[in-house]
N, C-alpha and C. Protein backbone atom coordinates (compact mmCIF):
# COMPACT_ATOMS: atom_id res chain seq x y z
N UNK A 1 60.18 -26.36 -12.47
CA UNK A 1 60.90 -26.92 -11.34
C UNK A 1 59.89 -27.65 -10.44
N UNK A 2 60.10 -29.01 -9.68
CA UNK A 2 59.21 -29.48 -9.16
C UNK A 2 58.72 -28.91 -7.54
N UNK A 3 57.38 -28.85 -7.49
CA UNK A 3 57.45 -28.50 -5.88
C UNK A 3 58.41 -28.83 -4.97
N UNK A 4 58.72 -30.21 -5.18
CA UNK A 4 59.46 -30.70 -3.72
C UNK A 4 60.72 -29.58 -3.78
N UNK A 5 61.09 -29.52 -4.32
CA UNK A 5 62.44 -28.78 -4.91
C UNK A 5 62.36 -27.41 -4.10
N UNK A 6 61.07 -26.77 -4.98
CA UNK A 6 60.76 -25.05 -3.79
C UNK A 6 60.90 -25.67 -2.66
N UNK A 7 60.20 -26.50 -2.32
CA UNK A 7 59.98 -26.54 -0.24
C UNK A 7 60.95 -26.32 0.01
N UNK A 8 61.45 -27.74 -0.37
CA UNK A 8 63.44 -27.87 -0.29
C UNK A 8 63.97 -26.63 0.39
N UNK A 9 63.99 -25.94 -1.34
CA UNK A 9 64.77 -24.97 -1.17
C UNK A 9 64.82 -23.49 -0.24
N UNK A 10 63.00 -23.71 -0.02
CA UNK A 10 62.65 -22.81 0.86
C UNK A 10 63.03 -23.26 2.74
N UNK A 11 63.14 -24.24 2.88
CA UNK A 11 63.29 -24.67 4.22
C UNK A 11 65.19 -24.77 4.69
N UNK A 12 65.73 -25.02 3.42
CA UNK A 12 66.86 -24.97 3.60
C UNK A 12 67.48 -23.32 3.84
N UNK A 13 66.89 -22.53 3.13
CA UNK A 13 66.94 -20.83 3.40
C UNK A 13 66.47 -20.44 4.70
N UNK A 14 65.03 -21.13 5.54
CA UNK A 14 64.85 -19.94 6.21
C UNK A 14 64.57 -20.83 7.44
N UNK A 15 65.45 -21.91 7.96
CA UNK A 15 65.96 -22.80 9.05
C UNK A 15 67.00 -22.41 9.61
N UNK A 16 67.19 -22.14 10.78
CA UNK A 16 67.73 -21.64 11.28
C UNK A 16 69.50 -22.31 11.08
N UNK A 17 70.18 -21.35 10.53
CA UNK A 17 71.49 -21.55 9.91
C UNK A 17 71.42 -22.81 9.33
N UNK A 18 70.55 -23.20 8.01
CA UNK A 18 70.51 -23.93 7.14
C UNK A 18 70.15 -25.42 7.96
N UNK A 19 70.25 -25.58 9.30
CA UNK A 19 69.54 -27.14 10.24
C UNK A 19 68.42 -27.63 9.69
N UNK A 20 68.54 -28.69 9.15
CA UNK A 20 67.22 -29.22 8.67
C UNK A 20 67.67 -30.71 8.10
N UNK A 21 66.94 -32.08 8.50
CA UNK A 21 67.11 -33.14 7.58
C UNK A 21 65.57 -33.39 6.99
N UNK A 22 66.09 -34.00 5.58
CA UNK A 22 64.53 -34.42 5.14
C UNK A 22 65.11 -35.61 4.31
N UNK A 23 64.81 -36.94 5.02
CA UNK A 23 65.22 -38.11 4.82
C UNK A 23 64.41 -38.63 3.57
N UNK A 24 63.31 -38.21 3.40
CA UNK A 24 61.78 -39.08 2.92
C UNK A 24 61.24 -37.92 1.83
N UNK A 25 61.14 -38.64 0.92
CA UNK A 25 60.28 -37.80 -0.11
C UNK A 25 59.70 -39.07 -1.41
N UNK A 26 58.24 -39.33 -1.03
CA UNK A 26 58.02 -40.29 -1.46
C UNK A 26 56.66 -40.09 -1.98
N UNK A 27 55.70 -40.96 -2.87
CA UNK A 27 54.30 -40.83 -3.00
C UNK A 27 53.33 -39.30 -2.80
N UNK A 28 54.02 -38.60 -3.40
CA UNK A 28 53.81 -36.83 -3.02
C UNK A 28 53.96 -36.29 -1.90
N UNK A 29 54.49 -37.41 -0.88
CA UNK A 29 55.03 -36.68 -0.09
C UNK A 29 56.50 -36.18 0.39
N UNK A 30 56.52 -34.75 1.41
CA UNK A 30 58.03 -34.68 2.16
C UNK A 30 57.99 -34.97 3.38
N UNK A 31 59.11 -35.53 4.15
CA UNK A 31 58.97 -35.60 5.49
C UNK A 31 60.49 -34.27 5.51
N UNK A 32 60.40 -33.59 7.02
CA UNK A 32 61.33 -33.23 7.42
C UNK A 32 61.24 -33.81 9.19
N UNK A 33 62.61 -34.63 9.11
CA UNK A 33 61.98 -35.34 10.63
C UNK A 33 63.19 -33.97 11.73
N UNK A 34 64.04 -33.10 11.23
CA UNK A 34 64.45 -32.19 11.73
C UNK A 34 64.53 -30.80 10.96
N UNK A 35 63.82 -29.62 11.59
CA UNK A 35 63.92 -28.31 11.28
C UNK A 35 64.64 -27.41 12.32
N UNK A 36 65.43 -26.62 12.53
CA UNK A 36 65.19 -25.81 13.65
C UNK A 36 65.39 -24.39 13.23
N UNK A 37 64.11 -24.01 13.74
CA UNK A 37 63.56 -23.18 13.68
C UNK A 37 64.03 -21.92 14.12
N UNK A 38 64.20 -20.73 13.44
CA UNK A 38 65.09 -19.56 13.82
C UNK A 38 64.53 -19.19 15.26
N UNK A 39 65.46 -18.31 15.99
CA UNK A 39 64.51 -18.03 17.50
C UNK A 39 63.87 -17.06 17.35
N UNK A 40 64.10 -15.88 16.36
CA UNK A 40 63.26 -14.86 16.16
C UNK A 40 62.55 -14.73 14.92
N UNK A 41 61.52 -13.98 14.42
CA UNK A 41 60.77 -13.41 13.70
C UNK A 41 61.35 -12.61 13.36
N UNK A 42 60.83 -12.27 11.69
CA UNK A 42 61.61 -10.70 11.40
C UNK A 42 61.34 -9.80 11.80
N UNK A 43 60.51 -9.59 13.02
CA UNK A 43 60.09 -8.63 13.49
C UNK A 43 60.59 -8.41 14.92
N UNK A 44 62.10 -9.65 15.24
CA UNK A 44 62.14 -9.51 15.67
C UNK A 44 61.43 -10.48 17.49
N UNK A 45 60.20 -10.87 17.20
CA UNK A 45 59.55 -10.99 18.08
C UNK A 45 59.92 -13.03 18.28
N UNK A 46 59.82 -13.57 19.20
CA UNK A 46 60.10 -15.45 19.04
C UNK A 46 59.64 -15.93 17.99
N UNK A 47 60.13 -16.64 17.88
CA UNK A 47 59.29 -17.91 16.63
C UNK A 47 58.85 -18.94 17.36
N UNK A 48 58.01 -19.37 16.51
CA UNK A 48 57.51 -21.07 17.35
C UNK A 48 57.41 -21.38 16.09
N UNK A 49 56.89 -22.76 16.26
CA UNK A 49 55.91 -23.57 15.01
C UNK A 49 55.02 -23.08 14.29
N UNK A 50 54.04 -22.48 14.89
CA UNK A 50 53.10 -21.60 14.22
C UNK A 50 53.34 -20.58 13.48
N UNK A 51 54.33 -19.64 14.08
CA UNK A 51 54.86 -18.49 12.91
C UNK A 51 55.44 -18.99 11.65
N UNK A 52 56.40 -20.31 12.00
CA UNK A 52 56.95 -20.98 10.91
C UNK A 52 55.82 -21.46 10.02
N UNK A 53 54.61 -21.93 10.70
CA UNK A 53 53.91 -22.57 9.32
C UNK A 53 53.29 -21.31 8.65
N UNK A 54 53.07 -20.27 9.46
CA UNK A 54 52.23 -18.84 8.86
C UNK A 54 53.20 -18.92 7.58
N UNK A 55 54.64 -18.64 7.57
CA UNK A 55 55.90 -18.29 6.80
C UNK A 55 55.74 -19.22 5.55
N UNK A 56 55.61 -20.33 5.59
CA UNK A 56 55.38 -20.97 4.84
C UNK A 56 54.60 -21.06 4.01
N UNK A 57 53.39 -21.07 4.65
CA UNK A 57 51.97 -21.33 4.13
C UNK A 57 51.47 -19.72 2.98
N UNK A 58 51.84 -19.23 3.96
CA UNK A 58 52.13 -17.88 3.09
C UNK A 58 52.90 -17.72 1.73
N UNK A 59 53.97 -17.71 1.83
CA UNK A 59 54.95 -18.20 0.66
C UNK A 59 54.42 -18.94 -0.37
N UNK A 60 53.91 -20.49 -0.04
CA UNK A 60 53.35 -20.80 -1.42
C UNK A 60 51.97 -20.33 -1.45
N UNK A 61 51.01 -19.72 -0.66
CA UNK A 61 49.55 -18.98 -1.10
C UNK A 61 49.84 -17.62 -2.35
N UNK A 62 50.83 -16.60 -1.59
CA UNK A 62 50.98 -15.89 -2.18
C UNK A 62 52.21 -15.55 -3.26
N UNK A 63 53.06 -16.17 -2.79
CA UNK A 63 54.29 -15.92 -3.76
C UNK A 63 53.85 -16.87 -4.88
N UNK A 64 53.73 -18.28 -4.53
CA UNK A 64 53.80 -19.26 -5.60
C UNK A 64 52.20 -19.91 -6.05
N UNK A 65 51.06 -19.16 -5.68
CA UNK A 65 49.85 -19.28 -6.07
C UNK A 65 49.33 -20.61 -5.52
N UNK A 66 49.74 -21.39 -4.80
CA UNK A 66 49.82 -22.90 -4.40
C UNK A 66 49.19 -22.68 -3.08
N UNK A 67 47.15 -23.12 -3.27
CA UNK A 67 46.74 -22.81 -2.25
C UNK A 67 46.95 -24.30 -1.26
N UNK A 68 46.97 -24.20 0.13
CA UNK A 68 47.50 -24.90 1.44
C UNK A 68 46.99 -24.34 2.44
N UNK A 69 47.25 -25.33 3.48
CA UNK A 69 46.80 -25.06 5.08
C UNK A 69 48.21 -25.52 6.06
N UNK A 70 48.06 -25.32 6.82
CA UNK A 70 48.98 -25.99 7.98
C UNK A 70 48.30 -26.40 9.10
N UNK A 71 48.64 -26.62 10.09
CA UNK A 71 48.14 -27.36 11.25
C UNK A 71 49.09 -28.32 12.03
N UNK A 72 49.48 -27.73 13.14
CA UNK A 72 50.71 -28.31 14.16
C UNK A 72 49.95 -29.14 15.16
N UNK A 73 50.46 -29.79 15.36
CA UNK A 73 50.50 -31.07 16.49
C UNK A 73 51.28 -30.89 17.57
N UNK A 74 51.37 -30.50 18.44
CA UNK A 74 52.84 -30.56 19.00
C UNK A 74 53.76 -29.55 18.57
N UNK A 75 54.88 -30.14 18.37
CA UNK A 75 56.06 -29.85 17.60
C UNK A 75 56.28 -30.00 16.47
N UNK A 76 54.78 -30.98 15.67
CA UNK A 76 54.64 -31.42 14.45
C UNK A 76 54.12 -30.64 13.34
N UNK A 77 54.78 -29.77 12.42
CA UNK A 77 53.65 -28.83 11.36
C UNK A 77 53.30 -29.84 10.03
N UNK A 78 52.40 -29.26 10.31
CA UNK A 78 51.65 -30.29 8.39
C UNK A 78 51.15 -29.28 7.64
N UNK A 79 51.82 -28.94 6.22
CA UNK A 79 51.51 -28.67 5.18
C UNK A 79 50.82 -29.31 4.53
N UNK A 80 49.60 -28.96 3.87
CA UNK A 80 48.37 -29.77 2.96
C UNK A 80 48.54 -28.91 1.71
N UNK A 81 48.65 -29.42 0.68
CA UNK A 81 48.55 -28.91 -0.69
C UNK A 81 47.18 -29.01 -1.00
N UNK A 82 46.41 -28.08 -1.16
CA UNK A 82 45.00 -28.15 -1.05
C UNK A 82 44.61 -28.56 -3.50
């Protein structure tokens, strides 16, 4: 199955009640120019950007062996496929 596909499918799962557009998927890359982001953690505790990229980044390090970084801007997260 192709990466873009996991992200996909992973962002469409764990966005807050499925909110998310991703217009652009081009030259290895994805854009998502809207996510929104659940308000809590499973722990319960807020979410921001940063927990979301931990969630992520995590996911493909350890679930899917696919080492990466993140790094937010703003409101902006960037996934790097290392």
């Amino acid at each position: 199955m192709p990466l873009y596909y996991l992200i996909h499918q992973w962002v469409r799962k764990n966005a807050y009640q499925g909110k998310f557009h991703s217009p652009t998927r081009k030259n290895g890359e994805m854009f998502f120019d809207y996510v929104m982001i659940p308000p809590l953690d499973k722990d319960g505790y807020a979410m921001d950007v940063n927990q979301f990229g931990f969630y992520i980044e995590s996911w493909l390090n350890d679930q899917l062996g696919i080492p990466c970084m993140s790094s937010v801007d703003g409101v902006k997260l960037y996934i790097t496929i290392l």
